[in-house]
N, C-alpha and C. Protein backbone atom coordinates (compact mmCIF):
# COMPACT_ATOMS: atom_id res chain seq x y z
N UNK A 1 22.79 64.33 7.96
CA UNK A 1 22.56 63.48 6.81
C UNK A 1 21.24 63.81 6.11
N UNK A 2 19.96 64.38 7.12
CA UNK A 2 18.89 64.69 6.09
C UNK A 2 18.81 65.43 5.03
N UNK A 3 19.83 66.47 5.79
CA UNK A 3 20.08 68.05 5.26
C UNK A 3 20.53 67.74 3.70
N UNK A 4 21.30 66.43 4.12
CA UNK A 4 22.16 66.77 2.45
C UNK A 4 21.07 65.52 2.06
N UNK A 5 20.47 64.80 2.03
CA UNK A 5 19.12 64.47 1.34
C UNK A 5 18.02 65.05 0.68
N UNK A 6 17.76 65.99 1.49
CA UNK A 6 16.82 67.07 1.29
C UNK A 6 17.51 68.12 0.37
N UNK A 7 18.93 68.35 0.10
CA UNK A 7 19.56 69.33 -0.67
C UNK A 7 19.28 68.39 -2.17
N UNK A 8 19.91 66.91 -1.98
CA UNK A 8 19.98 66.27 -3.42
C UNK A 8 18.60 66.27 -3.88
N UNK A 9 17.83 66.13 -3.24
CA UNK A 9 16.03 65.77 -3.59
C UNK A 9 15.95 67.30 -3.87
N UNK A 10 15.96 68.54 -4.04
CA UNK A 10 15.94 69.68 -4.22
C UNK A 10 16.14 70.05 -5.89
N UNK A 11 17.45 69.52 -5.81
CA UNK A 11 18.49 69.38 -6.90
C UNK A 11 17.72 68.66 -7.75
N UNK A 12 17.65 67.18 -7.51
CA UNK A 12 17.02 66.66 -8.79
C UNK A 12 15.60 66.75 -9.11
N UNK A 13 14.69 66.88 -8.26
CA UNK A 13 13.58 67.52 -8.17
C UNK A 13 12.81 68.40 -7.94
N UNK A 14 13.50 69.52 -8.93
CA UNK A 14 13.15 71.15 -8.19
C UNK A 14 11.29 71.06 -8.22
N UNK A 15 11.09 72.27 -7.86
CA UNK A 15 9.50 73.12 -7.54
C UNK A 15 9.48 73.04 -8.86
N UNK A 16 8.37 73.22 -9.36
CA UNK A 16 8.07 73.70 -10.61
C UNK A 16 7.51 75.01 -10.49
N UNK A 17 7.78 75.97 -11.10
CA UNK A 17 7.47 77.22 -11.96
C UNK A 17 6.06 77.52 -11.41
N UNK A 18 5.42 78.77 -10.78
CA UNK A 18 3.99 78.86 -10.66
C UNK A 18 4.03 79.18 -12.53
N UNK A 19 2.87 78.49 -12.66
CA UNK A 19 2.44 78.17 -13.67
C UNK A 19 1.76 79.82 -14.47
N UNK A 20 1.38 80.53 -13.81
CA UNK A 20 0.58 81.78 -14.26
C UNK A 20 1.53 82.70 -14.80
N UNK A 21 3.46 81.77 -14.67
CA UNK A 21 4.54 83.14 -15.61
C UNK A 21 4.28 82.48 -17.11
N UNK A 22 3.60 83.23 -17.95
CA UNK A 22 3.73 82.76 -19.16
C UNK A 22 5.18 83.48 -19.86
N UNK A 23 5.26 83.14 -20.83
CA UNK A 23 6.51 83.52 -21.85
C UNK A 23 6.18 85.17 -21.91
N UNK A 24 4.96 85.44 -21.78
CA UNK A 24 4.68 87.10 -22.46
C UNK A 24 5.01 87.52 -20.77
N UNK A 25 4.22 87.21 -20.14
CA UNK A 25 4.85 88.47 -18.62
C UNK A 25 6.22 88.08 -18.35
N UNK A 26 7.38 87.37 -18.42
CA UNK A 26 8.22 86.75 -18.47
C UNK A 26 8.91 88.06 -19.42
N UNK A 27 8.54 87.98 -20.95
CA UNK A 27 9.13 89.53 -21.65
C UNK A 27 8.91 89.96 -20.69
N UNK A 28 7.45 90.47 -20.32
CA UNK A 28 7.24 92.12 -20.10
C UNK A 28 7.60 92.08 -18.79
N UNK A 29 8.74 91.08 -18.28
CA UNK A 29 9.80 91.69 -17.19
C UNK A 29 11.10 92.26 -17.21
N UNK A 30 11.56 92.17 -18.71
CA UNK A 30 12.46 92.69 -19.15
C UNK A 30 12.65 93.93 -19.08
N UNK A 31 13.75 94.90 -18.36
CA UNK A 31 13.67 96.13 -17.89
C UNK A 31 13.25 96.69 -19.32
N UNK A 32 14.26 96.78 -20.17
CA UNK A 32 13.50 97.89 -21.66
C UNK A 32 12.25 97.79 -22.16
N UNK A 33 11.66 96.45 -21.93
CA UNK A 33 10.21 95.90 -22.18
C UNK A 33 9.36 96.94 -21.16
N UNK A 34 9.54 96.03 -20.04
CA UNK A 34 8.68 96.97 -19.27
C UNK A 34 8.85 98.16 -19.00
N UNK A 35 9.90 98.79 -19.21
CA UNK A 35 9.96 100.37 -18.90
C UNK A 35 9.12 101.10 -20.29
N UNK A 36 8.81 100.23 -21.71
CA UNK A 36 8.45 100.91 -22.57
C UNK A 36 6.79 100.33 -22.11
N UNK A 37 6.27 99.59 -21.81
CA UNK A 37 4.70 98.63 -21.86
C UNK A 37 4.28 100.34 -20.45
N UNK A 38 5.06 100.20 -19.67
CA UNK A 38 4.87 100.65 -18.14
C UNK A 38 4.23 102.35 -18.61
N UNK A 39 5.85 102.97 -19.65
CA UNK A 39 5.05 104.59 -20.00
C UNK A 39 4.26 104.44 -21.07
N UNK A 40 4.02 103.50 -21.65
CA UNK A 40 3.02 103.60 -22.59
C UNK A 40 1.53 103.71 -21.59
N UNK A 41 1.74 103.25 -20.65
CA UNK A 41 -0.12 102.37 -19.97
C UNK A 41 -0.12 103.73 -19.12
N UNK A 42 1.48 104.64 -18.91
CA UNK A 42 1.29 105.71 -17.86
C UNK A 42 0.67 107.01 -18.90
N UNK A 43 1.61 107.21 -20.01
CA UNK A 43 1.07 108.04 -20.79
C UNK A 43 -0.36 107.84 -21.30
N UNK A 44 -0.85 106.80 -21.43
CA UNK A 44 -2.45 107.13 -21.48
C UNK A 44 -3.75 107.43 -20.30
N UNK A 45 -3.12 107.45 -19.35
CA UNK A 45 -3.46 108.17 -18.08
C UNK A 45 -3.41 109.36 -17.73
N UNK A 46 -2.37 110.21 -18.73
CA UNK A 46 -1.57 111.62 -18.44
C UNK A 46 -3.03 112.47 -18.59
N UNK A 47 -3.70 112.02 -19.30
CA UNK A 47 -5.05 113.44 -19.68
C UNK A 47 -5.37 113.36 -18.35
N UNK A 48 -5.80 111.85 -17.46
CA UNK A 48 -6.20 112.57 -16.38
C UNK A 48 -5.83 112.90 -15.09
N UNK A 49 -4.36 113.71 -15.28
CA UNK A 49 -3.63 113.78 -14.39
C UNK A 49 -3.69 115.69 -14.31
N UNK A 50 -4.69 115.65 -15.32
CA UNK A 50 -5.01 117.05 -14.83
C UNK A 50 -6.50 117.66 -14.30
N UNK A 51 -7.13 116.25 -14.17
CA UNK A 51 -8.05 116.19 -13.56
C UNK A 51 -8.46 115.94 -11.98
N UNK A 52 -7.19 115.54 -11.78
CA UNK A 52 -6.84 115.20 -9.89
C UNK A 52 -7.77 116.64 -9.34
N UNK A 53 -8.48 116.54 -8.77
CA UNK A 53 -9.25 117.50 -7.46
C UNK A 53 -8.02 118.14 -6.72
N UNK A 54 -8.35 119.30 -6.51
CA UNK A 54 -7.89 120.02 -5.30
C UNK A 54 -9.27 120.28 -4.44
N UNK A 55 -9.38 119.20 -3.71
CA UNK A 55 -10.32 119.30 -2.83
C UNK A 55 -10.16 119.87 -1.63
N UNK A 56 -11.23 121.08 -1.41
CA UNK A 56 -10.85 121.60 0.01
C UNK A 56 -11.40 120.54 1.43
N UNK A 57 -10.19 120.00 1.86
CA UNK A 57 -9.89 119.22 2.92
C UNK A 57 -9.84 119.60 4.52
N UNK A 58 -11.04 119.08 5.15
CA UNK A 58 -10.83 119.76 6.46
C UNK A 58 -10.00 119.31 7.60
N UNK A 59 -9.19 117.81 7.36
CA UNK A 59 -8.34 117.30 8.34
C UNK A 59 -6.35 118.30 8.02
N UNK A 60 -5.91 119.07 8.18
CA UNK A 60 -5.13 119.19 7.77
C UNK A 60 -3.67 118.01 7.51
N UNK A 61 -3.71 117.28 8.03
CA UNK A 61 -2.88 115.74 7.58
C UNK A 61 -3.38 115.40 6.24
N UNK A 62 -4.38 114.75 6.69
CA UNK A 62 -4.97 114.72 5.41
C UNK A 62 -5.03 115.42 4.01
N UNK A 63 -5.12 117.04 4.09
CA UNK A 63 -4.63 118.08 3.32
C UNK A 63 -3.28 118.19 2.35
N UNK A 64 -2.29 118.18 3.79
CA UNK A 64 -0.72 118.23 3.34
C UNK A 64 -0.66 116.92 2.80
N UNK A 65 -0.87 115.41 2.93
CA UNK A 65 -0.71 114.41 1.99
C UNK A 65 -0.99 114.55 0.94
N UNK A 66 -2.73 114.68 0.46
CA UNK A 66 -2.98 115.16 -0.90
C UNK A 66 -1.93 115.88 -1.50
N UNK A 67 -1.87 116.76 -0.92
CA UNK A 67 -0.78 117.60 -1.94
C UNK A 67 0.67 117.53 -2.45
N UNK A 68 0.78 116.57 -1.62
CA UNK A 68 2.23 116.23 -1.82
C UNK A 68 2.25 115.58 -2.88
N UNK A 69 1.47 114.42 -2.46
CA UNK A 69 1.23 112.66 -3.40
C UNK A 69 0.88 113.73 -5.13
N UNK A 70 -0.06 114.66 -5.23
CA UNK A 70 -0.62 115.46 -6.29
C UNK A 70 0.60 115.87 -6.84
N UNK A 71 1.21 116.37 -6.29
CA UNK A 71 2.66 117.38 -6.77
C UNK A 71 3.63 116.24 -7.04
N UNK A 72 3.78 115.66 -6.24
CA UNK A 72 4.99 114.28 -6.75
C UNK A 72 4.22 113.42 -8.59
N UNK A 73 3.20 113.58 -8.39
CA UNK A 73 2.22 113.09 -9.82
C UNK A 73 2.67 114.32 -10.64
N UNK A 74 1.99 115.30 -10.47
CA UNK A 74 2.39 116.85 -11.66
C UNK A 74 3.66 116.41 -11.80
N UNK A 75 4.67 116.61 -10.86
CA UNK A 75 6.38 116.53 -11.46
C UNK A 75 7.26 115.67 -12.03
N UNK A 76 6.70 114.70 -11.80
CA UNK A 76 7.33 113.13 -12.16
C UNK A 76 6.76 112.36 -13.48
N UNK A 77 5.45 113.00 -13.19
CA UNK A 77 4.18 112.15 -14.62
C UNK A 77 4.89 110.89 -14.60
N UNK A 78 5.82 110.11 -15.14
CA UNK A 78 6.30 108.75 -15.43
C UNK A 78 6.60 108.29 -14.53
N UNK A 79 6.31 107.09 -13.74
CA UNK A 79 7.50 106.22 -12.96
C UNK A 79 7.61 105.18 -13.51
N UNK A 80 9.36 104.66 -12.55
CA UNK A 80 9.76 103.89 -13.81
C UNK A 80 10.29 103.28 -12.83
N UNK A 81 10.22 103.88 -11.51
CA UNK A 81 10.83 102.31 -10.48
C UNK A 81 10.15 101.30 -10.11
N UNK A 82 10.94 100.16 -9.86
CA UNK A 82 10.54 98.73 -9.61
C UNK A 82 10.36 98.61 -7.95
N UNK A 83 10.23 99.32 -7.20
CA UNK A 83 10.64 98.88 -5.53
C UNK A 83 9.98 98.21 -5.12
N UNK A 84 8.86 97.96 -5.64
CA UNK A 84 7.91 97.32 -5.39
C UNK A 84 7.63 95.77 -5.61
N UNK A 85 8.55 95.70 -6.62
CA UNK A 85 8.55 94.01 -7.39
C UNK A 85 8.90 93.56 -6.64
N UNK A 86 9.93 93.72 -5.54
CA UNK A 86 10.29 92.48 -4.65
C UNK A 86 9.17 92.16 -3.81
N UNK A 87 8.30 93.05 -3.25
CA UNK A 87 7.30 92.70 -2.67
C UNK A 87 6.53 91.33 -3.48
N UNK A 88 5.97 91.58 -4.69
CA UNK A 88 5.16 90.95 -5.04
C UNK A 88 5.79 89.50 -5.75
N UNK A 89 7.41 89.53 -5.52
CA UNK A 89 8.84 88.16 -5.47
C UNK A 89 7.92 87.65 -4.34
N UNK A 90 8.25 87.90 -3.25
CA UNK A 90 7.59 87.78 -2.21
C UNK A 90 6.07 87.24 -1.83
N UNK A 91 5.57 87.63 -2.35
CA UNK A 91 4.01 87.02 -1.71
C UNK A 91 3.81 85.67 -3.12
N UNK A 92 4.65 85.89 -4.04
CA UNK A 92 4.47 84.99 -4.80
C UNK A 92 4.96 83.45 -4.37
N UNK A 93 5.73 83.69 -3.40
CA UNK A 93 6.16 82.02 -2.46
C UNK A 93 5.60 82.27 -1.49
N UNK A 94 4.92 80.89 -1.12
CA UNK A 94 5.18 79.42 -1.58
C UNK A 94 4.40 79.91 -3.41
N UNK A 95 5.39 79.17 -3.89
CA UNK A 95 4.23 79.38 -5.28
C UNK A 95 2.52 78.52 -5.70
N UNK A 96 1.82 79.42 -6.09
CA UNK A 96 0.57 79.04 -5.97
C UNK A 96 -0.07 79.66 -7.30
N UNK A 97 -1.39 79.71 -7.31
CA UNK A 97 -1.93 80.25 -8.59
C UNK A 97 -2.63 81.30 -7.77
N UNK A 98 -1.31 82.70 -8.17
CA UNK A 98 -2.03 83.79 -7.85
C UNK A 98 -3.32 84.17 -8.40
N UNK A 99 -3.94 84.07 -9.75
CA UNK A 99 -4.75 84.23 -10.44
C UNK A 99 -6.10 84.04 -9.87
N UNK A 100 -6.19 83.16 -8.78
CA UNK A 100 -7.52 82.95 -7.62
C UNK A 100 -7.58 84.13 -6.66
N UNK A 101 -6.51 84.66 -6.51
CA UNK A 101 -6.07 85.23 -5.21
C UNK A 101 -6.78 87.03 -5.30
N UNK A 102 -7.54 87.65 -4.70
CA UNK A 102 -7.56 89.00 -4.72
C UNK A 102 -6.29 89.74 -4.10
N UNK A 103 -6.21 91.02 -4.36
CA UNK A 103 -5.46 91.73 -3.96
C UNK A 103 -5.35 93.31 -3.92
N UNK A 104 -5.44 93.94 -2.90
CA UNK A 104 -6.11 95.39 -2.83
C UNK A 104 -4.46 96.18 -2.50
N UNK A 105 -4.29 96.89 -3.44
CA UNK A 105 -2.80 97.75 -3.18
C UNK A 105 -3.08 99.63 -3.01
N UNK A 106 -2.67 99.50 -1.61
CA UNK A 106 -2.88 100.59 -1.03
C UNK A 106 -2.02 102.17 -1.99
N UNK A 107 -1.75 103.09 -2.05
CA UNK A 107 -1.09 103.95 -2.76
C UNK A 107 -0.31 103.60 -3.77
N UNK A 108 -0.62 103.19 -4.94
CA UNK A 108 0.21 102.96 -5.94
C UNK A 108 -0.02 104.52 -6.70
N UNK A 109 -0.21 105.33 -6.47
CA UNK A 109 -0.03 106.76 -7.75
C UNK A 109 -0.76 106.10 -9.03
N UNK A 110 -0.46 105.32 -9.87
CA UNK A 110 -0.54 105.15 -10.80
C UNK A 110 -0.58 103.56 -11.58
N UNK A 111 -0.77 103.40 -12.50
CA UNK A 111 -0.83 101.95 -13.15
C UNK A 111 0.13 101.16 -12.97
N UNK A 112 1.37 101.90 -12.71
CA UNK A 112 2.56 101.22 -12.88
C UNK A 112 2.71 99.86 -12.05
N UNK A 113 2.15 100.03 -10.52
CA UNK A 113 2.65 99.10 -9.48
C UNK A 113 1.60 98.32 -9.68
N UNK A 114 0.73 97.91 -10.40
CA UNK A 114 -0.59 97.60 -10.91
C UNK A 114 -0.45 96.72 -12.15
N UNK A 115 0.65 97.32 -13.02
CA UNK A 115 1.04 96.05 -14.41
C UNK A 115 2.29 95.12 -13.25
N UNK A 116 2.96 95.76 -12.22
CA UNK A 116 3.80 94.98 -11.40
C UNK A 116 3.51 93.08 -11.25
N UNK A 117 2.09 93.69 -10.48
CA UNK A 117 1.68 92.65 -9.70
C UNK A 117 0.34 91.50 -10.51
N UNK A 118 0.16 92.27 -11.89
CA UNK A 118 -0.21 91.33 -12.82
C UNK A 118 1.10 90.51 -13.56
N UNK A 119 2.11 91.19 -13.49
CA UNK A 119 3.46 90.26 -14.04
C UNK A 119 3.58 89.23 -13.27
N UNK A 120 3.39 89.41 -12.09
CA UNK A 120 3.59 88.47 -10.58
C UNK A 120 2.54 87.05 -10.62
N UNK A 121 1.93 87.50 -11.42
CA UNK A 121 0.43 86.28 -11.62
C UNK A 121 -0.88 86.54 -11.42
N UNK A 122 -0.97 87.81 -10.77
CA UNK A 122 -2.33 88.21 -10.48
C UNK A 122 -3.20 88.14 -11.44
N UNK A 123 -4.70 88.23 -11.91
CA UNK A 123 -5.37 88.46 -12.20
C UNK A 123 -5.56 90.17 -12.44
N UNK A 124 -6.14 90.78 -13.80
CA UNK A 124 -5.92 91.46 -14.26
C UNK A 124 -7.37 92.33 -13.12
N UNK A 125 -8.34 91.19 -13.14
CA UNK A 125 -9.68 91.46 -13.06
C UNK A 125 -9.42 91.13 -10.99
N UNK A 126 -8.67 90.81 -10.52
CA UNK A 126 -8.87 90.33 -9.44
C UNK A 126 -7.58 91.35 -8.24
N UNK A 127 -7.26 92.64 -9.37
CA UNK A 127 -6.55 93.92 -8.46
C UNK A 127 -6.97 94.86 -8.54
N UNK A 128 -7.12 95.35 -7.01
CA UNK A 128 -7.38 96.23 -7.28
C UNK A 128 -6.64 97.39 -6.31
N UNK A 129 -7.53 98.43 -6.21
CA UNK A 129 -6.07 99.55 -5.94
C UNK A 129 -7.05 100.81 -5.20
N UNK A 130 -6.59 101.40 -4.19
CA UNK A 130 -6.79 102.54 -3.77
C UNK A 130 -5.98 103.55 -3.97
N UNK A 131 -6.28 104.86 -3.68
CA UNK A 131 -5.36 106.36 -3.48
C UNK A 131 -6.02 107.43 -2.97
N UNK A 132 -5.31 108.49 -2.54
CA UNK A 132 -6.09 109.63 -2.56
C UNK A 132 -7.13 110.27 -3.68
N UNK A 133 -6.26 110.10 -4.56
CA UNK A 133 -6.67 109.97 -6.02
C UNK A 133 -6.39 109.34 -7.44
N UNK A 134 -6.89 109.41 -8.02
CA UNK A 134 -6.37 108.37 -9.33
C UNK A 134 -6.53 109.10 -10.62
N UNK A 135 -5.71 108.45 -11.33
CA UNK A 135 -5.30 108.71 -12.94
C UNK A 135 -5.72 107.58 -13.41
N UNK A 136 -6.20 106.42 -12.97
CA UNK A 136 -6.25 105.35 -13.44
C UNK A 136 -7.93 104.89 -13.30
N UNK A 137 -8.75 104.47 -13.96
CA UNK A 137 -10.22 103.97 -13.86
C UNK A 137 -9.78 102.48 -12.58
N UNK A 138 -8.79 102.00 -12.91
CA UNK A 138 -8.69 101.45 -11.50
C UNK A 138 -8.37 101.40 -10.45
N UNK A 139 -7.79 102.48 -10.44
CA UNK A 139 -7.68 103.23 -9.35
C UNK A 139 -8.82 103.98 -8.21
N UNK A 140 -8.92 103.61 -7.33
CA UNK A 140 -10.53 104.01 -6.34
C UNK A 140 -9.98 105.08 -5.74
N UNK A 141 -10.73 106.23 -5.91
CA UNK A 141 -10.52 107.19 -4.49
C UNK A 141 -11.14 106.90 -3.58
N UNK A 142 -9.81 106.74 -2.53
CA UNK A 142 -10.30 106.42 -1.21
C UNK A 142 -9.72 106.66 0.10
N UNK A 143 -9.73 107.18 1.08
CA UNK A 143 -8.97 107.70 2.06
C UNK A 143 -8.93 106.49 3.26
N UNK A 144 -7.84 105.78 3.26
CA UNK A 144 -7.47 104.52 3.95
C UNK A 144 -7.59 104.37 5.24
């Protein structure tokens, strides 16, 4: 009997909305939206995607990663997948005001997984991001 109490109280009194989806990140979740916002923010990164270091590396692990992660960047230049959004579905419940919240995202390549998790509610000023290397000024080189 609670169960279906707790279902009607659900029903007529849903959660409300974390408050930090405005109408604009809300668009810019729209796949054609964001696939155009996403290569626009990637293409102005592209100059320095020819600036990535080939640094001579003395751990060889370490080595063969760089180069891979580097070469998957040279060949791809754009990404345009989402795999990541469910993650940040995810940390977004219980809903709260991400916008307090820091958040440090380990290998994102590029801006992309970075406008992700500002769609999500983050703070623009309150993500931040590591890699081997970066195309992105917010992006930190840093070996994890």
């Amino acid at each position: 009997m609670k169960r279906l109490a707790y279902l009607l109280r659900a029903l007529r009194y849903p959660e409300k909305r974390n408050s930090n989806f405005s109408l604009l990140r809300y668009l810019l979740l729209e796949p054609r939206i964001f696939d155009g916002v996403s290569c626009a923010m990637q293409l102005r990164d592209l100059v320095r995607l020819g600036k990535i270091r080939e640094t001579a590396l003395e751990d060889p692990f370490y080595a063969r990663v760089h180069r891979y992660n580097t070469g998957v960047a040279r060949k791809k230049v754009i990404t345009r997948t989402r795999r990541a959004e469910i993650l940040y579905q995810i940390l977004s419940v219980p809903s709260r005001d991400l916008g307090k919240e820091q958040l440090l995202i380990v290998g994102p390549r590029d801006v992309h997984e970075l406008l992700i998790a500002w769609l999500y509610g983050y703070r623009w000023d309150n993500i931040h991001a590591i890699d081997l290397y970066s195309t992105n000024p917010k992006i930190a080189v840093m070996n994890m």
